[in-house]
PDB file of N, CA and C in Angstrom:
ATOM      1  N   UNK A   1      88.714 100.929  89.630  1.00  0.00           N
ATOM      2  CA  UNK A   1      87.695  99.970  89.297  1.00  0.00           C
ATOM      3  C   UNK A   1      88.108  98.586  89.779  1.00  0.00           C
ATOM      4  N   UNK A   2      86.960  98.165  90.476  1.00  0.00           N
ATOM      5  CA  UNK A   2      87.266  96.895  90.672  1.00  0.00           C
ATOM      6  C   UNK A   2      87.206  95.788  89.791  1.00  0.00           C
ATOM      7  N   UNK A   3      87.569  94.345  89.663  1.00  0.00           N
ATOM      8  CA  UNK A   3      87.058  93.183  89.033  1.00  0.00           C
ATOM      9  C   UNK A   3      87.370  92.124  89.554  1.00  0.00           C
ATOM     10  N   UNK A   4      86.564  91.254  89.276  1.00  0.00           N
ATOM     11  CA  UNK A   4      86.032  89.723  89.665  1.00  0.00           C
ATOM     12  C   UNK A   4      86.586  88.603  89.010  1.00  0.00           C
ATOM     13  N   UNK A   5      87.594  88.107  89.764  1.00  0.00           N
ATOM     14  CA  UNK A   5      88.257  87.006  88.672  1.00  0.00           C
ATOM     15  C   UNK A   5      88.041  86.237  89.110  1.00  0.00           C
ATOM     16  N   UNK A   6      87.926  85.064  88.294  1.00  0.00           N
ATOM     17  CA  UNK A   6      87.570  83.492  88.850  1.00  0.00           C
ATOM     18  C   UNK A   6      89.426  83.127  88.548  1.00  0.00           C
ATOM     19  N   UNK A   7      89.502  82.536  89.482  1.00  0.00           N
ATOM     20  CA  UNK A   7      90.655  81.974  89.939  1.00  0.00           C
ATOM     21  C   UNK A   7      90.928  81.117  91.258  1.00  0.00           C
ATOM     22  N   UNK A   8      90.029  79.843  90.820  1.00  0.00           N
ATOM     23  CA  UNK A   8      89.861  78.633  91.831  1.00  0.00           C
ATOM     24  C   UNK A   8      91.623  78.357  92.372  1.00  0.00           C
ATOM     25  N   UNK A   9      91.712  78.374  93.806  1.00  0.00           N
ATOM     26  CA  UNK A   9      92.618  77.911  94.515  1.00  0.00           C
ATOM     27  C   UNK A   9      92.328  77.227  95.929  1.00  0.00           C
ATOM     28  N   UNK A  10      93.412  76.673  95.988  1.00  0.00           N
ATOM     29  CA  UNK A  10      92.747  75.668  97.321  1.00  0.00           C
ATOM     30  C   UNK A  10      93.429  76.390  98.470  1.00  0.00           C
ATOM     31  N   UNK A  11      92.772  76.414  99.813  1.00  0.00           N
ATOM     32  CA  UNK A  11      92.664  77.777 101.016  1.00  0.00           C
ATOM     33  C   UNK A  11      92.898  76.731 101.812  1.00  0.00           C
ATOM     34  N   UNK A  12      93.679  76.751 102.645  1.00  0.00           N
ATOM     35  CA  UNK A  12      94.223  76.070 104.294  1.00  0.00           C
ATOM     36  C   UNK A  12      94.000  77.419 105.191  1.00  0.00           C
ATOM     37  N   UNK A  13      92.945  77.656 105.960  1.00  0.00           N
ATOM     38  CA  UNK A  13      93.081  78.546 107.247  1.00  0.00           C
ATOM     39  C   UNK A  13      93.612  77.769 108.422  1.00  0.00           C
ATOM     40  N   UNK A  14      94.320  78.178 109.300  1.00  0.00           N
ATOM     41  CA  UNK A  14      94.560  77.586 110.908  1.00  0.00           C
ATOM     42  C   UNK A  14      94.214  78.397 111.517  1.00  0.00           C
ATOM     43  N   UNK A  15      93.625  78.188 112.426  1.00  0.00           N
ATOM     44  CA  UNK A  15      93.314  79.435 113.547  1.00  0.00           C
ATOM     45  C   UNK A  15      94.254  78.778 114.877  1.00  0.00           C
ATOM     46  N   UNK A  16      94.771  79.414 115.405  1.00  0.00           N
ATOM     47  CA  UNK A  16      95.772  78.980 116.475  1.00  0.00           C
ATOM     48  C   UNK A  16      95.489  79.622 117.719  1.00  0.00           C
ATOM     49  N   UNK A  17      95.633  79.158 118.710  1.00  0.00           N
ATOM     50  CA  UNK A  17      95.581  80.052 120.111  1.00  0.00           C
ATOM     51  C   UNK A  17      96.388  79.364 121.093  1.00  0.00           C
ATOM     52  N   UNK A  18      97.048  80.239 121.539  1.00  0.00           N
ATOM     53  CA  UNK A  18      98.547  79.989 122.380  1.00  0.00           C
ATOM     54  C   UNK A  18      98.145  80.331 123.429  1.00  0.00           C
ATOM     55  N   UNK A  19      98.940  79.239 124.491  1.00  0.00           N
ATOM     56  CA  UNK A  19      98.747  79.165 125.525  1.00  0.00           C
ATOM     57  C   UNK A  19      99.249  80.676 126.617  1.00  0.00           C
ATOM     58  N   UNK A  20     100.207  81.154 125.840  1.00  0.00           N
ATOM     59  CA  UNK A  20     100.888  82.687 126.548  1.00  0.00           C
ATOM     60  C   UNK A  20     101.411  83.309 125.600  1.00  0.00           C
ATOM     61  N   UNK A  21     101.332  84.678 125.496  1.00  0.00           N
ATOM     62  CA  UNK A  21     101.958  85.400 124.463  1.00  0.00           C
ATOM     63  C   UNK A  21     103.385  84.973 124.008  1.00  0.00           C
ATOM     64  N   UNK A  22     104.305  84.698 124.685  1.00  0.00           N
ATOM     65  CA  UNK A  22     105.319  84.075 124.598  1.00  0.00           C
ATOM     66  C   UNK A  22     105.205  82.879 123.342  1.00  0.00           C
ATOM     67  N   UNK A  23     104.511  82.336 124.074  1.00  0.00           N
ATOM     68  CA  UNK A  23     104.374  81.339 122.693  1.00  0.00           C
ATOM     69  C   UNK A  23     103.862  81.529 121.591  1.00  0.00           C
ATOM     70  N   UNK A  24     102.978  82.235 121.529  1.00  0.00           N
ATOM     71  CA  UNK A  24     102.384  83.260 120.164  1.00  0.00           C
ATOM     72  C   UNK A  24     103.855  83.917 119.062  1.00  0.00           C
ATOM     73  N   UNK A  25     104.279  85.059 120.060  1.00  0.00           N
ATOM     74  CA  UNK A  25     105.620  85.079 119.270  1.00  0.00           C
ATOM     75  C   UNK A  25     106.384  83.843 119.072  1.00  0.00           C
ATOM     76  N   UNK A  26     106.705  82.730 119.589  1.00  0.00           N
ATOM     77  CA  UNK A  26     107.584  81.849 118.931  1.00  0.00           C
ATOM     78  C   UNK A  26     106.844  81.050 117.860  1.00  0.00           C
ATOM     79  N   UNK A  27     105.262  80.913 117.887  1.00  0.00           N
ATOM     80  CA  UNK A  27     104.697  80.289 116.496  1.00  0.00           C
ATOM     81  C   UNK A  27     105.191  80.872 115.399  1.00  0.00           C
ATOM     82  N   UNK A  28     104.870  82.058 115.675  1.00  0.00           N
ATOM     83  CA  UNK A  28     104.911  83.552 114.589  1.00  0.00           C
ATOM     84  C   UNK A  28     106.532  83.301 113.914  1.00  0.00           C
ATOM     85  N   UNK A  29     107.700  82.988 114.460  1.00  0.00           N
ATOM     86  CA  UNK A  29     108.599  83.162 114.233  1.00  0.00           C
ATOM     87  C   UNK A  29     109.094  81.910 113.494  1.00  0.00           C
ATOM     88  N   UNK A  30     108.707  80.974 114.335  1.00  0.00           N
ATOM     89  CA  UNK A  30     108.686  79.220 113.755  1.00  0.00           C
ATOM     90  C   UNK A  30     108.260  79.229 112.484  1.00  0.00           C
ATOM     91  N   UNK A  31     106.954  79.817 112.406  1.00  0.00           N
ATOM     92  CA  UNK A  31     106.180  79.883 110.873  1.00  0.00           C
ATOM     93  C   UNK A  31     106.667  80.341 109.514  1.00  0.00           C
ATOM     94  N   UNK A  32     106.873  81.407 109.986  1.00  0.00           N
ATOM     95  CA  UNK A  32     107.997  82.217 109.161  1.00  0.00           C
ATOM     96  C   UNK A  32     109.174  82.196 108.620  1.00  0.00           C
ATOM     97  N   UNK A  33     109.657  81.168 109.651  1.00  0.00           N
ATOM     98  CA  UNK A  33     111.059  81.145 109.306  1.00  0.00           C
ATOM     99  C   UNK A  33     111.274  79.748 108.801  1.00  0.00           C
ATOM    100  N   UNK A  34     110.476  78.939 109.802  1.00  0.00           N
ATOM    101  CA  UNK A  34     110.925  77.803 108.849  1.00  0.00           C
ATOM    102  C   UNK A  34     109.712  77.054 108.306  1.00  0.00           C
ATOM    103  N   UNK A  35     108.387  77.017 108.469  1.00  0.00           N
ATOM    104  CA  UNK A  35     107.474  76.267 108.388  1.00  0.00           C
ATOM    105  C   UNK A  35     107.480  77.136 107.118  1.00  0.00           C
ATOM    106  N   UNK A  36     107.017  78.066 106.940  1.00  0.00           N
ATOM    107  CA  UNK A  36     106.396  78.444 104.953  1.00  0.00           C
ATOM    108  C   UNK A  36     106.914  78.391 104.531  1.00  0.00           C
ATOM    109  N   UNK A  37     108.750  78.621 104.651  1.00  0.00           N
ATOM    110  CA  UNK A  37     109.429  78.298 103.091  1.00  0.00           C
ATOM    111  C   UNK A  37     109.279  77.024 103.046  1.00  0.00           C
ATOM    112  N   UNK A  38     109.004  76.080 103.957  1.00  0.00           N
ATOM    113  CA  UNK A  38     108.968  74.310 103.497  1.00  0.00           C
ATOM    114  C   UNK A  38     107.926  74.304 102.905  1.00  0.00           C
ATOM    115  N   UNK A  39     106.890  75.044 103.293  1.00  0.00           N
ATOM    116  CA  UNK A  39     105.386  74.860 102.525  1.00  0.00           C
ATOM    117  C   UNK A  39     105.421  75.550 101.092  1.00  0.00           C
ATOM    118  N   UNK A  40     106.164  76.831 100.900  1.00  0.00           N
ATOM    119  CA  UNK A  40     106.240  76.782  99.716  1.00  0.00           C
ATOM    120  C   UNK A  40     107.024  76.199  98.823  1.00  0.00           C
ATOM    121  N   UNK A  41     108.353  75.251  99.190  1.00  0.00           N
ATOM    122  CA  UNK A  41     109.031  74.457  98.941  1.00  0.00           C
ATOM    123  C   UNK A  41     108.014  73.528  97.954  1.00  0.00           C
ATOM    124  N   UNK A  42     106.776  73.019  99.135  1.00  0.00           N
ATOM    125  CA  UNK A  42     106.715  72.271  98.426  1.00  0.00           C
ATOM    126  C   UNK A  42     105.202  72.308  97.175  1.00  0.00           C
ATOM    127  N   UNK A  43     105.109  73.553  96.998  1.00  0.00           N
ATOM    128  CA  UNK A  43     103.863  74.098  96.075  1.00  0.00           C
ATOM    129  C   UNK A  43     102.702  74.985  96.539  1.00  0.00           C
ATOM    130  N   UNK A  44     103.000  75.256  98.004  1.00  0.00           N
ATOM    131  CA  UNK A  44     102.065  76.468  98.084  1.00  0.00           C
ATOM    132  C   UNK A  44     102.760  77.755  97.127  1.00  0.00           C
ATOM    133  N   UNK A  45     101.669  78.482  96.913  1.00  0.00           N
ATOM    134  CA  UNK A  45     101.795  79.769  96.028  1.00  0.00           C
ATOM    135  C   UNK A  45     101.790  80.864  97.126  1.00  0.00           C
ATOM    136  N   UNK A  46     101.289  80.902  98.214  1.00  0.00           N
ATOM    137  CA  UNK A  46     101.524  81.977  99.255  1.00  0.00           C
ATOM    138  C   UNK A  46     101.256  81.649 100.958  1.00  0.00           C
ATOM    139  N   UNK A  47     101.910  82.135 101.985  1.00  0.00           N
ATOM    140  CA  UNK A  47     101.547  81.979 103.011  1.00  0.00           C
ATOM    141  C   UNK A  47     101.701  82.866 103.858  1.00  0.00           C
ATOM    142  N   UNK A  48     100.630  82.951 104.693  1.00  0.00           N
ATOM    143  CA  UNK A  48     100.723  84.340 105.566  1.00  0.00           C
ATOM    144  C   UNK A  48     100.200  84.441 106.428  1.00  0.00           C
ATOM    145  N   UNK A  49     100.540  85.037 107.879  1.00  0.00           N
ATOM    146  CA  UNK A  49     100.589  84.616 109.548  1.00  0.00           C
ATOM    147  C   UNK A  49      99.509  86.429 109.530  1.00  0.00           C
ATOM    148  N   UNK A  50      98.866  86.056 110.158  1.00  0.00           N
ATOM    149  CA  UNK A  50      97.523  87.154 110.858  1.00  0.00           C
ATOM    150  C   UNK A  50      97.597  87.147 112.620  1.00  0.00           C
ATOM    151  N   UNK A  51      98.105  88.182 112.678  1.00  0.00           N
ATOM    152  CA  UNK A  51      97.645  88.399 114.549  1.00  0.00           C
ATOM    153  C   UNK A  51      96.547  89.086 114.915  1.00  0.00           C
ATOM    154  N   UNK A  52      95.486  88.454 115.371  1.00  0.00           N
ATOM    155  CA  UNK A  52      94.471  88.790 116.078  1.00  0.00           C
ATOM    156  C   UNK A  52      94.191  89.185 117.341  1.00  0.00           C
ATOM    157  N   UNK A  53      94.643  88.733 118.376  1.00  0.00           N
ATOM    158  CA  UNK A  53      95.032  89.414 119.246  1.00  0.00           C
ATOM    159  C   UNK A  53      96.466  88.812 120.222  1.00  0.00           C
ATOM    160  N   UNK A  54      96.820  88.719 121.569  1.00  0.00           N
ATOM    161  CA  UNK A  54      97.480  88.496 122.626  1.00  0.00           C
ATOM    162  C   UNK A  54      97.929  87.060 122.118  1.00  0.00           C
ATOM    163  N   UNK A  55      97.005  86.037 121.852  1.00  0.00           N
ATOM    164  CA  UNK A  55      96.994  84.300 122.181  1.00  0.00           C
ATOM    165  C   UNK A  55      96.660  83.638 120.805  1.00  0.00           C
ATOM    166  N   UNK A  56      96.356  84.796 120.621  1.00  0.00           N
ATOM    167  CA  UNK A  56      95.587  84.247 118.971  1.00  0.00           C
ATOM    168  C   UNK A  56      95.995  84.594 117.797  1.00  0.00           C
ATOM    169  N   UNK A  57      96.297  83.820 116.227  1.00  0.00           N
ATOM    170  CA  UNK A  57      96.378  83.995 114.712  1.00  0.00           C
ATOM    171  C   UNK A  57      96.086  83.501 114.461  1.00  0.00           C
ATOM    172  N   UNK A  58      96.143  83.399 113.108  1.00  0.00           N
ATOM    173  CA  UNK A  58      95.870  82.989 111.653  1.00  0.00           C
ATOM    174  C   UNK A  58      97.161  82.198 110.802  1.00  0.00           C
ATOM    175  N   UNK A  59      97.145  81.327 110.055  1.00  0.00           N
ATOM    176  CA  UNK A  59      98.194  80.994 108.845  1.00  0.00           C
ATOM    177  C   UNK A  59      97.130  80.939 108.041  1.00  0.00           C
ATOM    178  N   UNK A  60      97.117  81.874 106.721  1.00  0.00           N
ATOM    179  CA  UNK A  60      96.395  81.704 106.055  1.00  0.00           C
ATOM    180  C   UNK A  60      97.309  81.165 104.409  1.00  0.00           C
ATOM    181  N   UNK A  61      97.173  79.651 103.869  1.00  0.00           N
ATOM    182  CA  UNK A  61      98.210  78.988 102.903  1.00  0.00           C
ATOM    183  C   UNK A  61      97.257  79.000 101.554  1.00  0.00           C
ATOM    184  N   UNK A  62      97.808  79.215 100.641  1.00  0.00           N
ATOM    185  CA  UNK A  62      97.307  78.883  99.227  1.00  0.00           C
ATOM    186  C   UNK A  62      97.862  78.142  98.514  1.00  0.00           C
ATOM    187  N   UNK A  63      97.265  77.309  97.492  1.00  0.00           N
ATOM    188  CA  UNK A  63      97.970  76.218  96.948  1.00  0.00           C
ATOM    189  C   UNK A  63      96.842  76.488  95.263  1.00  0.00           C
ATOM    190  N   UNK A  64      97.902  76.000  94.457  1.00  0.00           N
ATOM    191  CA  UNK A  64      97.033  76.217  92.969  1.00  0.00           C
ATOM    192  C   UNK A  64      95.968  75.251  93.268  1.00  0.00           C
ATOM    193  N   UNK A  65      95.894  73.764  93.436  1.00  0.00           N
ATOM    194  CA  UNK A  65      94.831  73.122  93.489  1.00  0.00           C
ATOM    195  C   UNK A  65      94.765  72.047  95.050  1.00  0.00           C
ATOM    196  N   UNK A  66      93.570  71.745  95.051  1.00  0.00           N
ATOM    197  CA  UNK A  66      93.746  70.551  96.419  1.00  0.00           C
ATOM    198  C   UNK A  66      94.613  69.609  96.540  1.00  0.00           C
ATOM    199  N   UNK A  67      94.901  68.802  95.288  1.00  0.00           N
ATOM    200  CA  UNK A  67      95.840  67.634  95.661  1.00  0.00           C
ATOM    201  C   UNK A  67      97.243  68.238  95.838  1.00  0.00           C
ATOM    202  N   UNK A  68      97.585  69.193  95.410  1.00  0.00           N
ATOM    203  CA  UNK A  68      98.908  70.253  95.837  1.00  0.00           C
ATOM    204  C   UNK A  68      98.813  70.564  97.176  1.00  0.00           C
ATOM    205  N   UNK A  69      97.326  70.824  97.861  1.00  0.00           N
ATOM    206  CA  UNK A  69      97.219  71.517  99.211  1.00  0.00           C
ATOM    207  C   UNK A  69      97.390  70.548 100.278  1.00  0.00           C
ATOM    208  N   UNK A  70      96.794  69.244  99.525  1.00  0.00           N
ATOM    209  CA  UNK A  70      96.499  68.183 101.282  1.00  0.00           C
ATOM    210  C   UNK A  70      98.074  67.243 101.229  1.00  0.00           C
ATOM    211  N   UNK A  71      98.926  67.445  99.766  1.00  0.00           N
ATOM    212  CA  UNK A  71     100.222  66.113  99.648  1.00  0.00           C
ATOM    213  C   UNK A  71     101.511  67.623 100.579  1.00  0.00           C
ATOM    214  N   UNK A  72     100.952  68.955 101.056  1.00  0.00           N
ATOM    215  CA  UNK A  72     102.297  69.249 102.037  1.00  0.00           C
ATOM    216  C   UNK A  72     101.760  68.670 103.413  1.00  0.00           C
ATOM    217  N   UNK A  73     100.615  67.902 103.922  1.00  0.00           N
ATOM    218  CA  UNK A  73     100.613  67.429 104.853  1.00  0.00           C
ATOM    219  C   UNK A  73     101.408  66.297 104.966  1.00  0.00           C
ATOM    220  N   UNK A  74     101.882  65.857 104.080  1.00  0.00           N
ATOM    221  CA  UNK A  74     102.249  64.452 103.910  1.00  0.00           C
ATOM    222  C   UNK A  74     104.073  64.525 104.655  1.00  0.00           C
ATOM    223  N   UNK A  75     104.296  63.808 105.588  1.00  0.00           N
ATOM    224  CA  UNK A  75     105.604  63.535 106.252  1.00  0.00           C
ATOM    225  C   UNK A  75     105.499  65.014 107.509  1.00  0.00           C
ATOM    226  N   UNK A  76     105.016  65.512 107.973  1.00  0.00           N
ATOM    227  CA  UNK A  76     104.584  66.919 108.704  1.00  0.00           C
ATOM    228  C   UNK A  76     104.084  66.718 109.718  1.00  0.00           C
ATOM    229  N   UNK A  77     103.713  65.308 110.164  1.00  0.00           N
ATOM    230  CA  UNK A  77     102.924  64.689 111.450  1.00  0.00           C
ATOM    231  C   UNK A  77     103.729  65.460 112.991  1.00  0.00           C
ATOM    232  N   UNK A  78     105.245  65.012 112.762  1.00  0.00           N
ATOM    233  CA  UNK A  78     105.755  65.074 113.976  1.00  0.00           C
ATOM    234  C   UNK A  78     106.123  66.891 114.460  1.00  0.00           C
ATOM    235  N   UNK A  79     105.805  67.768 113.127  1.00  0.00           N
ATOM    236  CA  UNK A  79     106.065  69.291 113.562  1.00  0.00           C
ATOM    237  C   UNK A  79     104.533  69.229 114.138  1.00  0.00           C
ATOM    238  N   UNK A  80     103.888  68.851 113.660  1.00  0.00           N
ATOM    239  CA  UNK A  80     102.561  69.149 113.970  1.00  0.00           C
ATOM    240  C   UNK A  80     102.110  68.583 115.781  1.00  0.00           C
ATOM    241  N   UNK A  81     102.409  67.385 115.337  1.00  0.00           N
ATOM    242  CA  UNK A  81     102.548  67.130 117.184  1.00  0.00           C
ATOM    243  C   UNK A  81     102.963  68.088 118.081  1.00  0.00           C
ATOM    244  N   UNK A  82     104.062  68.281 117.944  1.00  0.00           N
ATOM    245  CA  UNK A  82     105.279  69.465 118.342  1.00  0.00           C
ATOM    246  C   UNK A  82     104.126  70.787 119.163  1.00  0.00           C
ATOM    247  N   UNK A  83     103.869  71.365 117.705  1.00  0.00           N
ATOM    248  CA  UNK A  83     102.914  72.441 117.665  1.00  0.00           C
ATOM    249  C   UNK A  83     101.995  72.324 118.991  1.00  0.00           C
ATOM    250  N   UNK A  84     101.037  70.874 118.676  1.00  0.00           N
ATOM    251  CA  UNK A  84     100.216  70.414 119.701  1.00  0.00           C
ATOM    252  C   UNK A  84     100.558  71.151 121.270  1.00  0.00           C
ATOM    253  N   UNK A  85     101.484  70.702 121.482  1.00  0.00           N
ATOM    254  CA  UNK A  85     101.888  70.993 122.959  1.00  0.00           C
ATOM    255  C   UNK A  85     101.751  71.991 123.262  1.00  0.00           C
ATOM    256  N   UNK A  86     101.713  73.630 122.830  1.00  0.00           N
ATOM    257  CA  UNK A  86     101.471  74.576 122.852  1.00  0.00           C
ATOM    258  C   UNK A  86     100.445  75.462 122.574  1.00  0.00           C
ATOM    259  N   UNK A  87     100.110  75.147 121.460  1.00  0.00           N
ATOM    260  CA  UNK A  87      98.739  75.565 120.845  1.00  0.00           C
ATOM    261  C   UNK A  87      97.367  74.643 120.544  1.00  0.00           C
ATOM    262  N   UNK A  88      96.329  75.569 120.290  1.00  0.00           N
ATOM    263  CA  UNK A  88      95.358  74.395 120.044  1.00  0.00           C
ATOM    264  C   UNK A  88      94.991  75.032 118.689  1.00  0.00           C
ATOM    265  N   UNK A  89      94.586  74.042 118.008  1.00  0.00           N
ATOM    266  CA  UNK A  89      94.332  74.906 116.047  1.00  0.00           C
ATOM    267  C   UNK A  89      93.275  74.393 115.903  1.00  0.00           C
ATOM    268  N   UNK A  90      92.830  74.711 114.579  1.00  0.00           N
ATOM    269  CA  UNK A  90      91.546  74.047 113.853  1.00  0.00           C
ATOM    270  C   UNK A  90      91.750  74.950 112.412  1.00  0.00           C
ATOM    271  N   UNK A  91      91.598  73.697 111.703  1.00  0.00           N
ATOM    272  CA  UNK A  91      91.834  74.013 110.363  1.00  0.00           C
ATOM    273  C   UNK A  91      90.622  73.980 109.432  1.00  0.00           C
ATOM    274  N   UNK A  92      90.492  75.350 109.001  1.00  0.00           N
ATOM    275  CA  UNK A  92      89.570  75.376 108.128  1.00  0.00           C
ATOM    276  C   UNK A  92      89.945  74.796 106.195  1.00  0.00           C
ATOM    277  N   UNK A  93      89.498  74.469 105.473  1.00  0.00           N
ATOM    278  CA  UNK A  93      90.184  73.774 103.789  1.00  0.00           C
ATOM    279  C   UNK A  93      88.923  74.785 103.034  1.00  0.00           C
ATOM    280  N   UNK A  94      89.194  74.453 102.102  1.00  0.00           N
ATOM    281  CA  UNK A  94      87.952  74.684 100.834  1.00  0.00           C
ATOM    282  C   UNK A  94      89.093  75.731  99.884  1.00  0.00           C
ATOM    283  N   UNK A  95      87.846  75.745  98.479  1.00  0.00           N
ATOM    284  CA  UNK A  95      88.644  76.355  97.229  1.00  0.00           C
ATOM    285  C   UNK A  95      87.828  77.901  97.070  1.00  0.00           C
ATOM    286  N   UNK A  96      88.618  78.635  96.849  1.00  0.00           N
ATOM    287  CA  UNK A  96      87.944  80.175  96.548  1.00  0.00           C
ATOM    288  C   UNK A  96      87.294  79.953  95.128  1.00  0.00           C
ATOM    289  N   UNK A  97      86.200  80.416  95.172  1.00  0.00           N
ATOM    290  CA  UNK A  97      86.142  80.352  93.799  1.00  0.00           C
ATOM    291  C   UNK A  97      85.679  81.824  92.785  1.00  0.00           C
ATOM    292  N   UNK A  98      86.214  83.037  93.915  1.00  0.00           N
ATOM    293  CA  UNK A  98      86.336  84.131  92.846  1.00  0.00           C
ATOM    294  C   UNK A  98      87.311  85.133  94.014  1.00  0.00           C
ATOM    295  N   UNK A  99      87.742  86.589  93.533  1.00  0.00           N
ATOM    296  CA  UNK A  99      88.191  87.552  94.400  1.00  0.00           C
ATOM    297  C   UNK A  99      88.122  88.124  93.487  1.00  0.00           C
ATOM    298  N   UNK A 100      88.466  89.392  94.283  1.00  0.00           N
ATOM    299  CA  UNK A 100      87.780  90.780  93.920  1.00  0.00           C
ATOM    300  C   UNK A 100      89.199  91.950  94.128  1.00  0.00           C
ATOM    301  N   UNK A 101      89.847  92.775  93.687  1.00  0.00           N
ATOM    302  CA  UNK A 101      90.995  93.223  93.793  1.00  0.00           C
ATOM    303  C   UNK A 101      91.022  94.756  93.117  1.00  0.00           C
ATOM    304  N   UNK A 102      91.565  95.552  93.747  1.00  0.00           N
ATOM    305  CA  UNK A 102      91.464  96.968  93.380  1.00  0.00           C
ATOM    306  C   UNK A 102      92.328  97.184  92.078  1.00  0.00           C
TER     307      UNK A 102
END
């Protein structure tokens, strides 16, 4: 049986697309290794890398509320530049405001 819990959290999607597979695996690895434990360091509740195909993922980050979600941007400018050079992103935000779980 399923059920429906309300359990508002605040959602960071990135969608990423790399310039060569090569660089795909080194996001993937960057992310993982050192970018989410800093993010959960600093109050995300979960984070997790999606491969879609060859050039392309996902970081999909959760945070209990927004002002928790937008203060790990804070001091992150210059990884993010970094990133720039390789990939191109676009970040989707907003709060879930139910899920559904077996």
């Amino acid at each position: 049986m399923q059920r429906i819990k309300e359990n508002i959290l605040y959602i960071k999607v990135v969608q990423f697309t790399s310039t060569t597979k090569m660089q795909k695996q080194m996001l993937e690895a960057y992310l993982t290794n050192v970018w989410f434990p800093q993010v959960i360091k600093l109050g995300a509740l979960s984070c997790r890398y999606v491969s879609i195909d060859e050039t392309k993922a996902m970081m999909i980050n959760m945070f209990p509320n927004e002002e928790v979600g937008e203060s790990v941007q804070v001091g992150r400018e210059e990884e993010r530049n970094e990133l720039r050079q390789h990939h191109k992103y676009i970040v989707f935000k907003g709060k879930s405001t139910a899920y559904v779980e077996a």
